[in-house]
N, C-alpha and C. Protein backbone atom coordinates (compact mmCIF):
# COMPACT_ATOMS: atom_id res chain seq x y z
N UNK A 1 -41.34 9.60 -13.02
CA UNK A 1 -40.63 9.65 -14.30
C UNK A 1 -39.49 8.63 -14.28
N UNK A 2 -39.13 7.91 -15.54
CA UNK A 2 -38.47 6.60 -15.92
C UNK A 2 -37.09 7.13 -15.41
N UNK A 3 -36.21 6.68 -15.26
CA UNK A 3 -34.79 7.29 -15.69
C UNK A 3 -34.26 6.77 -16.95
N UNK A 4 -33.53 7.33 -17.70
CA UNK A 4 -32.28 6.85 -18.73
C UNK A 4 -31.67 6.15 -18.29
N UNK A 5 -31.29 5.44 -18.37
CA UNK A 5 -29.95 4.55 -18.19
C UNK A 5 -29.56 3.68 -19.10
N UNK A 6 -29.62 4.30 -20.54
CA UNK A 6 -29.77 3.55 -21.79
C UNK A 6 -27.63 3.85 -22.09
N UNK A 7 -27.36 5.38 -21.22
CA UNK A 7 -25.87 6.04 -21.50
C UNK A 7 -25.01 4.57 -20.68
N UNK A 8 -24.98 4.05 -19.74
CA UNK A 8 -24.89 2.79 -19.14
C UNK A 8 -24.50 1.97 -19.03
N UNK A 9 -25.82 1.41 -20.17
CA UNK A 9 -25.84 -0.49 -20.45
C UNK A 9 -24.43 -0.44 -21.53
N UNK A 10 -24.10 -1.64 -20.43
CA UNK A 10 -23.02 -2.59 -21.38
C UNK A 10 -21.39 -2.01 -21.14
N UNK A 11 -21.29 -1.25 -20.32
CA UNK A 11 -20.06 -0.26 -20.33
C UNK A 11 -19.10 -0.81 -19.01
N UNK A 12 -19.43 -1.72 -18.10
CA UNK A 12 -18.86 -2.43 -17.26
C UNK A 12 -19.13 -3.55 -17.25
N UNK A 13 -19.65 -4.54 -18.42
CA UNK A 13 -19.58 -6.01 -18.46
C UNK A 13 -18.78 -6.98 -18.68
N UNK A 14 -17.19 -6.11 -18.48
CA UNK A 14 -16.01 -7.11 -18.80
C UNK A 14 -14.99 -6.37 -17.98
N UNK A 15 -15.84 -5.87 -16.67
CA UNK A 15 -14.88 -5.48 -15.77
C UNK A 15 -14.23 -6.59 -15.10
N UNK A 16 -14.62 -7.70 -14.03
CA UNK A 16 -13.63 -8.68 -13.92
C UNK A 16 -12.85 -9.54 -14.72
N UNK A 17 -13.24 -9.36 -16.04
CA UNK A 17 -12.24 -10.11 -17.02
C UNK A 17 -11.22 -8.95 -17.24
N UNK A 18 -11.37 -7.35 -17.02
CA UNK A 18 -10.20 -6.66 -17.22
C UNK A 18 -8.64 -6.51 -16.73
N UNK A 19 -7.72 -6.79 -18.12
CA UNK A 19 -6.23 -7.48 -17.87
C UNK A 19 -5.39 -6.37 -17.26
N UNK A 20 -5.19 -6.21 -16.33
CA UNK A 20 -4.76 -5.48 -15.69
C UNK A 20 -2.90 -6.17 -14.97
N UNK A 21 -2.22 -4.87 -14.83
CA UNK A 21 -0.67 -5.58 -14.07
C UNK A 21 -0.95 -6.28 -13.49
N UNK A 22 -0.05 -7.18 -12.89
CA UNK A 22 0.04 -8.19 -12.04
C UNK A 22 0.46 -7.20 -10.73
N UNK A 23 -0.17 -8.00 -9.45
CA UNK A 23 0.60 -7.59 -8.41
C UNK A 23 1.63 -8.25 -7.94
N UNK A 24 2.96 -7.92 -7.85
CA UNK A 24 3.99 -9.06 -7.44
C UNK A 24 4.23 -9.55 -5.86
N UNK A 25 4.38 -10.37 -5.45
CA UNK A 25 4.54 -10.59 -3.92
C UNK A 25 5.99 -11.09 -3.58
N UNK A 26 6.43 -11.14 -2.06
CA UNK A 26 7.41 -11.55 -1.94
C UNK A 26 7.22 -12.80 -0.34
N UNK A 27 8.10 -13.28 0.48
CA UNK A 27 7.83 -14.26 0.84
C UNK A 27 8.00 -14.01 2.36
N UNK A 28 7.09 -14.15 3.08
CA UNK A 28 6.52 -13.16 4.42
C UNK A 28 7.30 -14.47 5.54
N UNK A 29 8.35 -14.03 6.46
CA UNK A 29 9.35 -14.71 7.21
C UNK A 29 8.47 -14.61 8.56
N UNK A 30 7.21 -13.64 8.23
CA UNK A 30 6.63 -13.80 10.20
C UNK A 30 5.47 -14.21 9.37
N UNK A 31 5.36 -15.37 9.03
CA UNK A 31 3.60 -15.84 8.57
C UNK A 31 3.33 -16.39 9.94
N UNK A 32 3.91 -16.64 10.58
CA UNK A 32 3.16 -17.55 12.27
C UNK A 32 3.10 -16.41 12.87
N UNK A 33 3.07 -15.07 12.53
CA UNK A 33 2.55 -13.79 13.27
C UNK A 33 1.20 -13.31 12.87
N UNK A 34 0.77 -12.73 13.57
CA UNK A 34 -1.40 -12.09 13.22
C UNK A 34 -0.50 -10.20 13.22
N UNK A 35 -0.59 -10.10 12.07
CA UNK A 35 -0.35 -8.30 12.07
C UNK A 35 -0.89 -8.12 10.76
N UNK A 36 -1.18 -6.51 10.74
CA UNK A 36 -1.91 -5.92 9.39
C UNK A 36 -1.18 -5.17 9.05
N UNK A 37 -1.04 -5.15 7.65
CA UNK A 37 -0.64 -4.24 6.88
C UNK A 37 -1.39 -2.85 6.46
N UNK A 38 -0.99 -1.41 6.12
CA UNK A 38 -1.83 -0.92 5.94
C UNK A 38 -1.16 -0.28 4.38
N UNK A 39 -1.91 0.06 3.03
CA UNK A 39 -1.32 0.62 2.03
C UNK A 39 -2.19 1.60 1.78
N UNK A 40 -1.99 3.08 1.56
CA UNK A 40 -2.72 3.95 1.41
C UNK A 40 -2.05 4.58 -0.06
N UNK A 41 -3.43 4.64 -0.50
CA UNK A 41 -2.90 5.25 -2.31
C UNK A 41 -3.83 6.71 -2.27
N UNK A 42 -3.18 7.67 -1.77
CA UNK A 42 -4.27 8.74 -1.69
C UNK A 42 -4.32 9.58 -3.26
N UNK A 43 -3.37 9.18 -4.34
CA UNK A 43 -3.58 9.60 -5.44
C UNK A 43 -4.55 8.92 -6.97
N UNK A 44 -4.98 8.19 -5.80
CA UNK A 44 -6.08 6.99 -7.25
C UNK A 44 -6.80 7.56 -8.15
N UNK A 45 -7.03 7.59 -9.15
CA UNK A 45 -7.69 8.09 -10.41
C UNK A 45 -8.13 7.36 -11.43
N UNK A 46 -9.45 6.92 -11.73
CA UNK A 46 -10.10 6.35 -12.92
C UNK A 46 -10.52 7.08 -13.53
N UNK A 47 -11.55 6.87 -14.62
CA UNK A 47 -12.65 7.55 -15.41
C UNK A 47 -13.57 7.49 -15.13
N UNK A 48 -14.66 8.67 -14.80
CA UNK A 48 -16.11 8.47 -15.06
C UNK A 48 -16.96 7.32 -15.85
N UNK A 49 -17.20 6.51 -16.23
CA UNK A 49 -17.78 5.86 -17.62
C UNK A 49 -18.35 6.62 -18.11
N UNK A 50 -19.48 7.43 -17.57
CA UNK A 50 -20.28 7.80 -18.15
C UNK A 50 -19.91 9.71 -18.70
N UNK A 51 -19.09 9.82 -17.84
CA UNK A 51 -18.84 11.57 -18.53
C UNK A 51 -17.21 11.56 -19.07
N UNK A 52 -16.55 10.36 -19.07
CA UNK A 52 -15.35 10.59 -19.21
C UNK A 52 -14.05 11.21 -18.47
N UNK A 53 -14.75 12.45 -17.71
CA UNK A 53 -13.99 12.88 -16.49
C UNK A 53 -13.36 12.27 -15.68
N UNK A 54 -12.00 12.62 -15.20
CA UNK A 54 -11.41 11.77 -13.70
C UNK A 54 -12.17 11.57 -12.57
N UNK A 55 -12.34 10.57 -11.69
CA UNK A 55 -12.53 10.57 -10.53
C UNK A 55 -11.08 10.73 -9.51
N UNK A 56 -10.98 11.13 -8.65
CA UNK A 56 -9.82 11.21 -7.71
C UNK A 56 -10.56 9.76 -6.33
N UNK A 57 -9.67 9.58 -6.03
CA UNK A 57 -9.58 9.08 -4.77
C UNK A 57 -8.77 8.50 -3.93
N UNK A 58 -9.07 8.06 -2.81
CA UNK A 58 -7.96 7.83 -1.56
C UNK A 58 -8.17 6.07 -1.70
N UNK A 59 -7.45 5.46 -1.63
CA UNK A 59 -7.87 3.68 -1.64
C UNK A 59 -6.63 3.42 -0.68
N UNK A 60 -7.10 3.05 0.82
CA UNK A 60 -6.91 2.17 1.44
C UNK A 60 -7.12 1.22 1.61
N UNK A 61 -5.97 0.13 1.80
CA UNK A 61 -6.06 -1.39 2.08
C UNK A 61 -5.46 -1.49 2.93
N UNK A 62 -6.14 -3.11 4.02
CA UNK A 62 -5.29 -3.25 5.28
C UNK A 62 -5.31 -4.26 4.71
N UNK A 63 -4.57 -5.30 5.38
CA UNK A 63 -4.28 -6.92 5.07
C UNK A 63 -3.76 -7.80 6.40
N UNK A 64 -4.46 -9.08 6.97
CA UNK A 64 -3.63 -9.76 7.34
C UNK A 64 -2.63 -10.55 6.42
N UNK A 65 -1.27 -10.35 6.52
CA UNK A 65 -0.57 -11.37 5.36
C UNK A 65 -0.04 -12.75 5.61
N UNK A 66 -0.49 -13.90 4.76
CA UNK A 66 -0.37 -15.22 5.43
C UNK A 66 1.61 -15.62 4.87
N UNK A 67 1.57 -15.88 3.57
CA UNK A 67 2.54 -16.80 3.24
C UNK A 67 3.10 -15.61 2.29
N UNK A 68 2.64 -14.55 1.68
CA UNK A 68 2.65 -13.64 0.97
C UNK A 68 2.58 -11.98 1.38
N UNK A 69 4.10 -11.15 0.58
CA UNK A 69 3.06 -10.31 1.01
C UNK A 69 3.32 -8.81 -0.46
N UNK A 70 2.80 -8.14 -0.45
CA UNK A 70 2.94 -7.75 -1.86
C UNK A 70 3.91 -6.43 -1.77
N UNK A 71 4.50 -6.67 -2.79
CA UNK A 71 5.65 -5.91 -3.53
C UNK A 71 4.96 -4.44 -3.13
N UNK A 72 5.25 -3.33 -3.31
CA UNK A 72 4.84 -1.78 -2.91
C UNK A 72 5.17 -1.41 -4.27
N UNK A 73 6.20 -1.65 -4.91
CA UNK A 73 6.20 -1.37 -7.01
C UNK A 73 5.24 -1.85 -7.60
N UNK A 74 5.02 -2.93 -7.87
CA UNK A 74 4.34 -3.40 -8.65
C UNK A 74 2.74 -3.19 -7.78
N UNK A 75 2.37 -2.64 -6.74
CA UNK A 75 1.05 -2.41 -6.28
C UNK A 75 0.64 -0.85 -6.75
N UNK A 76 1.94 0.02 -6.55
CA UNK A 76 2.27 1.47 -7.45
C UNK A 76 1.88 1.21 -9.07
N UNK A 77 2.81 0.72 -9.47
CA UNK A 77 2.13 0.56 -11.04
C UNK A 77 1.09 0.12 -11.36
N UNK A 78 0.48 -0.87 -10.51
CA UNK A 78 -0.93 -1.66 -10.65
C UNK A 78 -1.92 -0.64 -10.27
N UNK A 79 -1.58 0.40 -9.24
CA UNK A 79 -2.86 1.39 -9.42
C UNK A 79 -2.63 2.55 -10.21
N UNK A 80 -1.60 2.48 -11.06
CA UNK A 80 -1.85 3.69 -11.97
C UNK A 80 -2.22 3.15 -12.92
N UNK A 81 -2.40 1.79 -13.55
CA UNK A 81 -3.33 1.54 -15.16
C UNK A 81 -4.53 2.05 -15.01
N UNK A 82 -4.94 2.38 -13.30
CA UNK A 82 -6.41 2.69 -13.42
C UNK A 82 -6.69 4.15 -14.24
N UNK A 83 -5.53 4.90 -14.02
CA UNK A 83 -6.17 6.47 -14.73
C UNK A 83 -6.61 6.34 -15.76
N UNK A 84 -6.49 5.71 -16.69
CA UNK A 84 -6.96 5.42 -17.93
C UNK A 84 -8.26 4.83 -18.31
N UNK A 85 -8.87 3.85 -17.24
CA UNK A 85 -9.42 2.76 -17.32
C UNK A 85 -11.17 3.27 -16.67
N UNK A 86 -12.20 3.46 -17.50
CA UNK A 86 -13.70 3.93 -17.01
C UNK A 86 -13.86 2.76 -16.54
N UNK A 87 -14.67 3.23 -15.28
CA UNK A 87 -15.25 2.12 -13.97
C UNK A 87 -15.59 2.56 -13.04
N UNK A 88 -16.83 2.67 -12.49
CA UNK A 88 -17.73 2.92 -11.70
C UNK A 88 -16.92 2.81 -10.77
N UNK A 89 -17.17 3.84 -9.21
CA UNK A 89 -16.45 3.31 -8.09
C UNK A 89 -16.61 2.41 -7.37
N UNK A 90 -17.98 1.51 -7.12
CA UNK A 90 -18.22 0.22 -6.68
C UNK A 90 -17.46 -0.81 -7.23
N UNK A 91 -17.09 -0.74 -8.84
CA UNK A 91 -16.75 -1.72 -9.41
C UNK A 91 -15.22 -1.33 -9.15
N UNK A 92 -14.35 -0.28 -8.80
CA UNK A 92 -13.16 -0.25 -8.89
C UNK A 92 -12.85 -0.58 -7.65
N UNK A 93 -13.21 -0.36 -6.51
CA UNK A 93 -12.87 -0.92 -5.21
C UNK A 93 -13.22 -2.41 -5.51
N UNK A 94 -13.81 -3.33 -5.79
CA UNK A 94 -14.13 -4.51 -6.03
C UNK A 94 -13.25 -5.38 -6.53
N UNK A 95 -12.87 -4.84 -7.49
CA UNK A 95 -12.06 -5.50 -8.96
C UNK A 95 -10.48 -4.86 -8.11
N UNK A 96 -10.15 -4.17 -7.41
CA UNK A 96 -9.26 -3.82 -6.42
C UNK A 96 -8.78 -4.69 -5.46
N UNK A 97 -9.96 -5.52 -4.80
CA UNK A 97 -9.66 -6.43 -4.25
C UNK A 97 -9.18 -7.37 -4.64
N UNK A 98 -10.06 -8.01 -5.59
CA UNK A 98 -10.12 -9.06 -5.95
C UNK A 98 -8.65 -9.19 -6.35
N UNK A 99 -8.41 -8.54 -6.91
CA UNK A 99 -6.74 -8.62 -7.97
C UNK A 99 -5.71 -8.38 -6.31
N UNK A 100 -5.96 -8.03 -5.84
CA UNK A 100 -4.94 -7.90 -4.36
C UNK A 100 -5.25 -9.08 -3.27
N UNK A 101 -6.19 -9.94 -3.75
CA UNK A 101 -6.51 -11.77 -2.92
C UNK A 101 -5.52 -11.99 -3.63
N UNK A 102 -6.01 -11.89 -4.90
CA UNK A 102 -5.30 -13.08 -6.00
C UNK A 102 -3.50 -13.72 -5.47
N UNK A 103 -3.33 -11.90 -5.39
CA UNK A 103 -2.19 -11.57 -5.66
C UNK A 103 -1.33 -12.32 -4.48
N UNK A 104 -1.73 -11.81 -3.58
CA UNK A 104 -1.22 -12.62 -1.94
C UNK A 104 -2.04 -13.40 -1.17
N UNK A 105 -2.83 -13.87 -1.54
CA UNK A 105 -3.87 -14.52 -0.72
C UNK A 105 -3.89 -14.27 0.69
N UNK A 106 -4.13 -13.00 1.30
CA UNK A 106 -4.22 -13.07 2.63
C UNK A 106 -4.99 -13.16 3.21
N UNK A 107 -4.88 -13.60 5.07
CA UNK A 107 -5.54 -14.29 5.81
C UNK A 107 -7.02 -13.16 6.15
N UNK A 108 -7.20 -12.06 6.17
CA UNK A 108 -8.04 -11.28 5.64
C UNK A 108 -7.90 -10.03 4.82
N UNK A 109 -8.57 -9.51 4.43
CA UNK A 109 -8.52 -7.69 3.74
C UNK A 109 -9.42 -7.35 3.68
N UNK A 110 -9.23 -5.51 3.68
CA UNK A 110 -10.11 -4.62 3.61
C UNK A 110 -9.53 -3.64 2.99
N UNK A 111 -10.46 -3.07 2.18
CA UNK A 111 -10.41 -1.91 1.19
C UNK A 111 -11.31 -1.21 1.32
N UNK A 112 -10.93 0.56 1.18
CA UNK A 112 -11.99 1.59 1.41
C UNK A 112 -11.55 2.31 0.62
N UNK A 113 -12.16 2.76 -0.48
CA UNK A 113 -12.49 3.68 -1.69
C UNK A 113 -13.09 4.95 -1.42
N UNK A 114 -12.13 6.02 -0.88
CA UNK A 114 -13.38 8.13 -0.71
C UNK A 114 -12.40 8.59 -2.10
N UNK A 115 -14.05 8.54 -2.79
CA UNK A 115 -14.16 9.56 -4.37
C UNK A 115 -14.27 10.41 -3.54
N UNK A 116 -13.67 11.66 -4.26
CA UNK A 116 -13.57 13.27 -3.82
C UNK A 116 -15.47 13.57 -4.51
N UNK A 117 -15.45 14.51 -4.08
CA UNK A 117 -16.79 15.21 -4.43
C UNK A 117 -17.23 15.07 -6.12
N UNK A 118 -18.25 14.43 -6.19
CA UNK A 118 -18.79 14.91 -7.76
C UNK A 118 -19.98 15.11 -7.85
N UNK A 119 -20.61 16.18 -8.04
CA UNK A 119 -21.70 16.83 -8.15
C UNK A 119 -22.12 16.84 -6.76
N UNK A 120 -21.42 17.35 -6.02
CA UNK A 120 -21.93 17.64 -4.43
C UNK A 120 -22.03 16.26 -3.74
N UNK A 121 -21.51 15.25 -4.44
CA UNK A 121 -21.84 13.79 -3.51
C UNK A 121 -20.95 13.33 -3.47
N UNK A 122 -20.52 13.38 -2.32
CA UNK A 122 -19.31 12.35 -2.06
C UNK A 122 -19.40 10.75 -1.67
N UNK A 123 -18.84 9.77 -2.32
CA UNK A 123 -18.82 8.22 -2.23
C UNK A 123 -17.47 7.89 -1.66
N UNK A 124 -18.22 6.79 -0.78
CA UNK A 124 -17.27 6.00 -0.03
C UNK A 124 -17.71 4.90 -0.25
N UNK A 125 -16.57 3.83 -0.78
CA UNK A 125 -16.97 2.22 -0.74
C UNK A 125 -16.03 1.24 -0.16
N UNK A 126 -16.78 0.45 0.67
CA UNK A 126 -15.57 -0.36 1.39
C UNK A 126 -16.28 -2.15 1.06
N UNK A 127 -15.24 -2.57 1.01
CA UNK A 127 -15.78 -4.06 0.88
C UNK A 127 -14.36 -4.83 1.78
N UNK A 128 -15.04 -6.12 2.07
CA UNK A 128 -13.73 -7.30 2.82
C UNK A 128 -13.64 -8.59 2.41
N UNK A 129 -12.75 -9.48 2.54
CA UNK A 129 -12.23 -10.62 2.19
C UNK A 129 -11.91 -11.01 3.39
N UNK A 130 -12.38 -12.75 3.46
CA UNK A 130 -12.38 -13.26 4.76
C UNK A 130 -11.97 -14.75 4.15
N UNK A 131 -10.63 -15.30 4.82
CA UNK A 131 -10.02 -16.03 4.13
C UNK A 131 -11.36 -17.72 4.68
């Protein structure tokens, strides 16, 4: 049997164009040092797309930081536009990153996305950046 997936189409096709805060950075005095950063947002919250409901989750990021390294306010406010904002959890860890390269360009990162339980399944998504 086919599946539906007609509820779906078209509902994340302007996720990397989505205008989201800026992350602010400031100006890293041990860049000739190799250390990681670690930022843990254990209160993250988007929308379902498809049921509207919250997702909860934990979003950790580590970072090597080169020349940059990012503000902890403006990374706070930058993950709360998400409560508002429907997006699949693949696409929110993604579009997570991406906006946290931008932001500091560091020498590597990693991000790991645990959605709490929905419908008995729990998701974990991790992706990396390799300068």
């Amino acid at each position: 049997m086919a599946k539906d997936t007609s509820s779906y189409k078209g509902l994340q096709k302007n996720i990397r164009r989505l205008k989201i805060p800026r992350i602010d950075t400031w100006l890293n005095q041990y860049n000739d040092k190799d250390y990681i950063v670690t930022l843990e947002s254990p209160e993250f919250t988007c929308v379902c797309p498809k049921t509207g409901l919250p997702d909860f989750a934990n979003i950790t990021i580590q970072y090597r930081p080169d020349k940059w390294c990012v503000e902890l306010k403006s990374f706070k406010l930058y993950m709360l536009y998400y409560r508002d904002i429907g997006m699949f959890h693949e696409h929110a860890v993604n579009k997570i990153l991406d906006d946290f390269v931008r932001s500091c360009r560091p020498r590597w990162a990693y991000i790991k996305g645990e959605f709490n339980l929905r419908g008995g399944i729990k998701t974990t998504v991790s992706a990396e950046y390799k300068k």
